[in-house]
N, C-alpha and C. Protein backbone atom coordinates (compact mmCIF):
# COMPACT_ATOMS: atom_id res chain seq x y z
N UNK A 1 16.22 251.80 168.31
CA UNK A 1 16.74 253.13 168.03
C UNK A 1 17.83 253.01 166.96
N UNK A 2 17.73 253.91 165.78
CA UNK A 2 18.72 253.51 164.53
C UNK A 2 20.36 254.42 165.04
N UNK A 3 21.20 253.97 164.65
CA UNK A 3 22.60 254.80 164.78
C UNK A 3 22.28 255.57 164.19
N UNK A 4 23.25 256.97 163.90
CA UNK A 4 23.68 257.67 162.91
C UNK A 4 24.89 258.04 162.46
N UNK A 5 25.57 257.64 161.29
CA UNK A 5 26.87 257.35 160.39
C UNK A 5 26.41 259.03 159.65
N UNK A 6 27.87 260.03 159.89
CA UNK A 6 27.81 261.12 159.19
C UNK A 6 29.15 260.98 158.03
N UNK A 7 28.52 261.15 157.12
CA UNK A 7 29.51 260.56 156.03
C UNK A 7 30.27 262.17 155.29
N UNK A 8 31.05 262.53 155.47
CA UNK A 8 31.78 263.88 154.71
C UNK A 8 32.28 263.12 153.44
N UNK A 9 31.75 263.70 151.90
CA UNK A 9 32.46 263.03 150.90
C UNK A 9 31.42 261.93 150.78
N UNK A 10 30.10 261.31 150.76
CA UNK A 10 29.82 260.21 150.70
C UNK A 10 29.35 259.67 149.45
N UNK A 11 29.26 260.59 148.43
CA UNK A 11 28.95 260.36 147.20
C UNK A 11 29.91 259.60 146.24
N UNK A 12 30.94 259.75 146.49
CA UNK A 12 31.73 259.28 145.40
C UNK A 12 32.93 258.16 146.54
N UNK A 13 33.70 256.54 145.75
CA UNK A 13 34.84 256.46 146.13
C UNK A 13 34.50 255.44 147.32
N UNK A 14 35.58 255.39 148.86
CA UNK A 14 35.34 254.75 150.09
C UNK A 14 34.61 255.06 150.69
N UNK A 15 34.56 256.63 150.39
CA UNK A 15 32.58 256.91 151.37
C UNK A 15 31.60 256.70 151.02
N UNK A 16 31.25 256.57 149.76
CA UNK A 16 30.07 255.77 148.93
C UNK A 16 30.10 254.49 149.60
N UNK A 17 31.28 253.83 149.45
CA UNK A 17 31.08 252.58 149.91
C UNK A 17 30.58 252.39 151.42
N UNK A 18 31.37 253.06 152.19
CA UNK A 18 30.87 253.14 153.82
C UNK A 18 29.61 253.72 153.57
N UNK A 19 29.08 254.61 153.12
CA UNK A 19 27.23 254.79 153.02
C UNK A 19 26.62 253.63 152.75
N UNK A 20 27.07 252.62 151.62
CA UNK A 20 25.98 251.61 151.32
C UNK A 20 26.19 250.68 152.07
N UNK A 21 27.09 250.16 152.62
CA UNK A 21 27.59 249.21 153.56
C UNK A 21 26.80 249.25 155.11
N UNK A 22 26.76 250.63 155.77
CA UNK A 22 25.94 250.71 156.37
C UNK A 22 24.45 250.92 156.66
N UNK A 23 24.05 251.47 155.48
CA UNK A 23 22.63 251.51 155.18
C UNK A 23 21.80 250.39 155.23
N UNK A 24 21.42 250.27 156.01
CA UNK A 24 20.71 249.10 156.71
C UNK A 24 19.51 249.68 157.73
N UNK A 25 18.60 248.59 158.43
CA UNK A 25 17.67 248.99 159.22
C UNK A 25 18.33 249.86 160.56
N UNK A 26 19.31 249.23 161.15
CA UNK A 26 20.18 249.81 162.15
C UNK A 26 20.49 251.23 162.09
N UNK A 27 20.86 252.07 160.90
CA UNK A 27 21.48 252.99 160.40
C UNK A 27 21.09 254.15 159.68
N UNK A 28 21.00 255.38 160.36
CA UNK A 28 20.83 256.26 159.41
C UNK A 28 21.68 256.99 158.80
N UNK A 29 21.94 256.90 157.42
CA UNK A 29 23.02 258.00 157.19
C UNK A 29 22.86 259.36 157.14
N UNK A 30 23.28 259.90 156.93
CA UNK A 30 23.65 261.72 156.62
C UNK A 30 25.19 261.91 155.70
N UNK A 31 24.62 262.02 154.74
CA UNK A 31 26.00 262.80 153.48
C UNK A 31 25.99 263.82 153.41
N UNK A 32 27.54 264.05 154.19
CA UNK A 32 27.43 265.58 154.15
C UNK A 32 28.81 265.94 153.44
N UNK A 33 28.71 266.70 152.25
CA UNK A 33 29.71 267.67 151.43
C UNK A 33 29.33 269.04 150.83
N UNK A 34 30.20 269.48 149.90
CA UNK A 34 30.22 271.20 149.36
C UNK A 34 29.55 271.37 148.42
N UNK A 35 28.86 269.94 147.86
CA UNK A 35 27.94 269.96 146.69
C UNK A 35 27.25 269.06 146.82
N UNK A 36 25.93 269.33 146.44
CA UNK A 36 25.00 268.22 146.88
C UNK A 36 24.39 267.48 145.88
N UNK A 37 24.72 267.51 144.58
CA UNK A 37 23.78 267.01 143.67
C UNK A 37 23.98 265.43 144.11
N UNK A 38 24.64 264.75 143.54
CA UNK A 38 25.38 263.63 144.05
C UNK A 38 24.82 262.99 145.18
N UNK A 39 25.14 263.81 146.17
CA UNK A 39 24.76 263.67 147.75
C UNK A 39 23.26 263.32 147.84
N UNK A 40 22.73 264.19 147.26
CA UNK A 40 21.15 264.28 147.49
C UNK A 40 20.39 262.67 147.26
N UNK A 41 21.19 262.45 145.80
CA UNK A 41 20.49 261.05 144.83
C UNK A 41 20.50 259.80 145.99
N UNK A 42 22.01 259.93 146.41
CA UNK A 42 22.81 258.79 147.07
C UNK A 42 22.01 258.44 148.26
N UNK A 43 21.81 260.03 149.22
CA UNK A 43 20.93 260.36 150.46
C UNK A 43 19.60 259.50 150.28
N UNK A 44 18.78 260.22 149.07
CA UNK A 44 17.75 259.39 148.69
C UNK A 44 17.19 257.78 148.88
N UNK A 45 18.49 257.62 147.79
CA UNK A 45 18.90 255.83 147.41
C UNK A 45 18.90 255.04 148.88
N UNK A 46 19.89 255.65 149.74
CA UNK A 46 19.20 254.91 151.13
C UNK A 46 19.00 255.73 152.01
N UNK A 47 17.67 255.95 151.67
CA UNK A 47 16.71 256.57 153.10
C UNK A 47 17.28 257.47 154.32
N UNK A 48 18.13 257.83 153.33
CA UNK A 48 18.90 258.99 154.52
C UNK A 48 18.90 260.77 153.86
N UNK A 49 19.62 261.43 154.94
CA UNK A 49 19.63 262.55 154.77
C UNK A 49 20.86 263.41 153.92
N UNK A 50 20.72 264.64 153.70
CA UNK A 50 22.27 265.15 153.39
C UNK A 50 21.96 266.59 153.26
N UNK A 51 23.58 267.40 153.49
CA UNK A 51 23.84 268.32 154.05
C UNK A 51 24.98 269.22 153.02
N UNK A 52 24.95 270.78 152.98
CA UNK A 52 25.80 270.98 152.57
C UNK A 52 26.54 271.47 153.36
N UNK A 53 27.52 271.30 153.81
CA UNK A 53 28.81 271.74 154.54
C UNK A 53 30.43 271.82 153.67
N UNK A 54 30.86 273.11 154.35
CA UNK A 54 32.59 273.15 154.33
C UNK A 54 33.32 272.78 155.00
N UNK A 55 34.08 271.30 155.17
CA UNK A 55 34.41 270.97 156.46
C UNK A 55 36.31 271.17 156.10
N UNK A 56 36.61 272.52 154.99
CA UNK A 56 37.88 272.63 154.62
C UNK A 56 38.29 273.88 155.92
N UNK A 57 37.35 274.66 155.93
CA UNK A 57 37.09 275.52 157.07
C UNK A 57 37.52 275.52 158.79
N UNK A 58 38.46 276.07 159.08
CA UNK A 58 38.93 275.29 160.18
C UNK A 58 38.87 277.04 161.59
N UNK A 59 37.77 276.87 162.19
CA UNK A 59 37.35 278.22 163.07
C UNK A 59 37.77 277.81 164.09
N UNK A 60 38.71 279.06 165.21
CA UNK A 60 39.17 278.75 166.32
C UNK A 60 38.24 279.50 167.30
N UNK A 61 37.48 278.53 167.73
CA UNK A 61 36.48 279.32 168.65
C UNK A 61 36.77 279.31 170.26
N UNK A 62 38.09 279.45 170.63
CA UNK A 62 38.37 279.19 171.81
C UNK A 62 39.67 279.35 172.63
């Protein structure tokens, strides 16, 4: 059964790096940020997924 590593920011910088570092058989990633071009290639590059999300957004549901 593979993990899953959700990466916010994973395109560019220390989260690029934590995406490729983990991308392995073990691991699925998911890059998730506010723009995806980037995201998408990277997602691609290792066999993972990606997402667009606002995670600046802060909802009090409770």
């Amino acid at each position: 059964m593979a993990r899953v590593a959700q990466i916010t920011g994973g395109a560019s910088g220390v989260d690029l790096a934590v995406c490729v570092s983990l991308a392995a058989p073990v691991w699925q990633i998911a890059v998730v940020d506010e723009t995806l071009t980037r995201e998408q290639h990277i997602a691609i590059e290792l066999n993972g997924t990606y997402a667009l999300v606002n995670v600046t957004v802060c909802e009090n549901t409770g």
